[in-house]
C-alpha atoms as a PDB file:
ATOM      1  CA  UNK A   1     -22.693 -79.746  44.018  1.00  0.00           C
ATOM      2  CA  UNK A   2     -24.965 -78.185  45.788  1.00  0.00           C
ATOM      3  CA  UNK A   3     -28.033 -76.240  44.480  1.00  0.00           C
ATOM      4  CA  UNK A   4     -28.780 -72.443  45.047  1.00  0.00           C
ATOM      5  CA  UNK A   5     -31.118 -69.436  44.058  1.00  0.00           C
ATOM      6  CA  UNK A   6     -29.197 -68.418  41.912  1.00  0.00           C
ATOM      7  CA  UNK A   7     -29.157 -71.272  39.517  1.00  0.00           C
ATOM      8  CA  UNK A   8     -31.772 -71.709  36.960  1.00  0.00           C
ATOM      9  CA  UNK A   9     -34.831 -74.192  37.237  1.00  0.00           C
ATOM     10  CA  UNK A  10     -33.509 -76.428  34.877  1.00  0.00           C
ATOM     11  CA  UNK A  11     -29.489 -77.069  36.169  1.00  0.00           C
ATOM     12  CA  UNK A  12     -31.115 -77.014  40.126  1.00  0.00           C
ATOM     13  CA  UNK A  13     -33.884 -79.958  38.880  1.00  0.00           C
ATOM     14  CA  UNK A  14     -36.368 -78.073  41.735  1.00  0.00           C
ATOM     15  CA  UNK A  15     -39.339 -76.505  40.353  1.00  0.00           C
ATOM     16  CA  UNK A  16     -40.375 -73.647  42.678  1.00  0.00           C
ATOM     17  CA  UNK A  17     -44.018 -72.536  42.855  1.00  0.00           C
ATOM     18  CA  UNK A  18     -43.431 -69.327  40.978  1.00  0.00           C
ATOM     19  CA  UNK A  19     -42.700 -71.220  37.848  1.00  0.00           C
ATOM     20  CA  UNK A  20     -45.965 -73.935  38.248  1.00  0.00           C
ATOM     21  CA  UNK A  21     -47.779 -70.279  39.251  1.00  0.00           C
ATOM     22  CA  UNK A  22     -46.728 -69.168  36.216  1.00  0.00           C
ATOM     23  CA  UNK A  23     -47.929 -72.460  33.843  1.00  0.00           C
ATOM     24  CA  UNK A  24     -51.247 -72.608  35.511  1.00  0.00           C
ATOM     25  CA  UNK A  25     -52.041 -68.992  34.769  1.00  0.00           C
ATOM     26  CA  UNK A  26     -50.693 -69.582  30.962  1.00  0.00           C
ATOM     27  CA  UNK A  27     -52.825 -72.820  30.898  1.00  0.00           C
ATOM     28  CA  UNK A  28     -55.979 -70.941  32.600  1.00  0.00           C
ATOM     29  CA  UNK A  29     -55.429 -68.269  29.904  1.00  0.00           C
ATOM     30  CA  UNK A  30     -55.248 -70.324  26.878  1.00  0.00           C
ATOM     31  CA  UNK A  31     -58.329 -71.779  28.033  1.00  0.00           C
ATOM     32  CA  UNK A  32     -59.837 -68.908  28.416  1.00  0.00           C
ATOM     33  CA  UNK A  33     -59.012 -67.619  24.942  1.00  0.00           C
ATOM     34  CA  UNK A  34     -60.593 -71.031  23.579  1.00  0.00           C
ATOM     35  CA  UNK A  35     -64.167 -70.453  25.321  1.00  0.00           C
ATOM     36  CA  UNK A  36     -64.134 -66.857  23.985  1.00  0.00           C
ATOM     37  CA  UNK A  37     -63.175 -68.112  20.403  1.00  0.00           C
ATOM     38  CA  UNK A  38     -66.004 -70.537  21.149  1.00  0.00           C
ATOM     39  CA  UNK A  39     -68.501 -68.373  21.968  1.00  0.00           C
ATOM     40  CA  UNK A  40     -67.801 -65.800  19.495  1.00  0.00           C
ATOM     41  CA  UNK A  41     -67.460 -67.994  16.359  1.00  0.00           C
ATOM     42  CA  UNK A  42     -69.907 -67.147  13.463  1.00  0.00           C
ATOM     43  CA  UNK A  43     -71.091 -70.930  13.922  1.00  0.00           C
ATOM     44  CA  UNK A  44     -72.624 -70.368  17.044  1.00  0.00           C
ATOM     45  CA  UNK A  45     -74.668 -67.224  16.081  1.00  0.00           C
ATOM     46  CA  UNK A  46     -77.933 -68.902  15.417  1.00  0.00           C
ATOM     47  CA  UNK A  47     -77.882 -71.375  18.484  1.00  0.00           C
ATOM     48  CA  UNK A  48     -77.571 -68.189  20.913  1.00  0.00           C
ATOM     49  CA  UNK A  49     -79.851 -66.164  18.883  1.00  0.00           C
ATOM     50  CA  UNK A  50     -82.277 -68.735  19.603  1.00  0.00           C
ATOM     51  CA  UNK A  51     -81.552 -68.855  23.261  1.00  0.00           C
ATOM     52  CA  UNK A  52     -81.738 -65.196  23.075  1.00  0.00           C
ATOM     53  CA  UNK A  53     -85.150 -65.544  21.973  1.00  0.00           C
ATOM     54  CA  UNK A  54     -86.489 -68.248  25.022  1.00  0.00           C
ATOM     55  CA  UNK A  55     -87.727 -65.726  27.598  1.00  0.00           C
ATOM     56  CA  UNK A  56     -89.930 -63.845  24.852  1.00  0.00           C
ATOM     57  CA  UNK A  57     -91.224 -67.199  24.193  1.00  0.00           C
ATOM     58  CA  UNK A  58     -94.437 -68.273  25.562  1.00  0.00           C
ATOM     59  CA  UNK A  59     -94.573 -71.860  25.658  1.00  0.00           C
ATOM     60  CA  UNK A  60     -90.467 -72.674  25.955  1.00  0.00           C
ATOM     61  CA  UNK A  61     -90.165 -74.442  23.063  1.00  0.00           C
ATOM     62  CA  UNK A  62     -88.547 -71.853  20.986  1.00  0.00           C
ATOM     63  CA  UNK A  63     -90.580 -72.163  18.580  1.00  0.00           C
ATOM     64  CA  UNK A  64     -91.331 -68.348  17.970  1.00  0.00           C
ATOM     65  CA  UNK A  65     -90.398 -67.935  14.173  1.00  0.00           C
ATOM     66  CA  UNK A  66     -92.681 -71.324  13.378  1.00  0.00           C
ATOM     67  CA  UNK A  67     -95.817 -69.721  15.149  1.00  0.00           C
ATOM     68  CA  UNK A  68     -94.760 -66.357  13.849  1.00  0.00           C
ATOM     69  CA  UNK A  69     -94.921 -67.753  10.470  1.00  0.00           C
ATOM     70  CA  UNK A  70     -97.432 -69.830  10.784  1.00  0.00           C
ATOM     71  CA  UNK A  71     -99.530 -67.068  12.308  1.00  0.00           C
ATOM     72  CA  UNK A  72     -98.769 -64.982   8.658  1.00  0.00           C
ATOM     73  CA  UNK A  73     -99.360 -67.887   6.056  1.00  0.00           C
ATOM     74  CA  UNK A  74    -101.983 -69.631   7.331  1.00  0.00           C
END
């Protein structure tokens, strides 16, 4: 028994490179969709707000808000 096109992947026991083409983009996607739901996560919001802040910084310590208050209060 011989195995043909026109058999499915699974009865021929060959996987051809469309179907590993087609897990490797599903794999690239899914991580993908994890780094945006990483980066995008409410949790996060203060550590890039911070690193937002770094080139208005003058010393690179990001330490604007202390000197800002300091600056105010005392």
């Amino acid at each position: 028994m011989g195995c043909d096109a026109s058999q499915p992947v699974r009865r021929c026991g060959v996987v051809d490179a469309g179907f590993v083409h087609g897990i490797w983009t599903a794999a690239l996607l899914a991580v993908f969709a994890a780094i945006v739901a990483w980066a995008w996560s409410g949790r996060r919001k203060r550590d890039f707000d911070e690193a937002a802040r770094l080139p208005l910084d003058e010393d690179g310590t990001g330490a604007t808000e202390t000197r800002h208050e300091e600056a105010h209060h005392g």
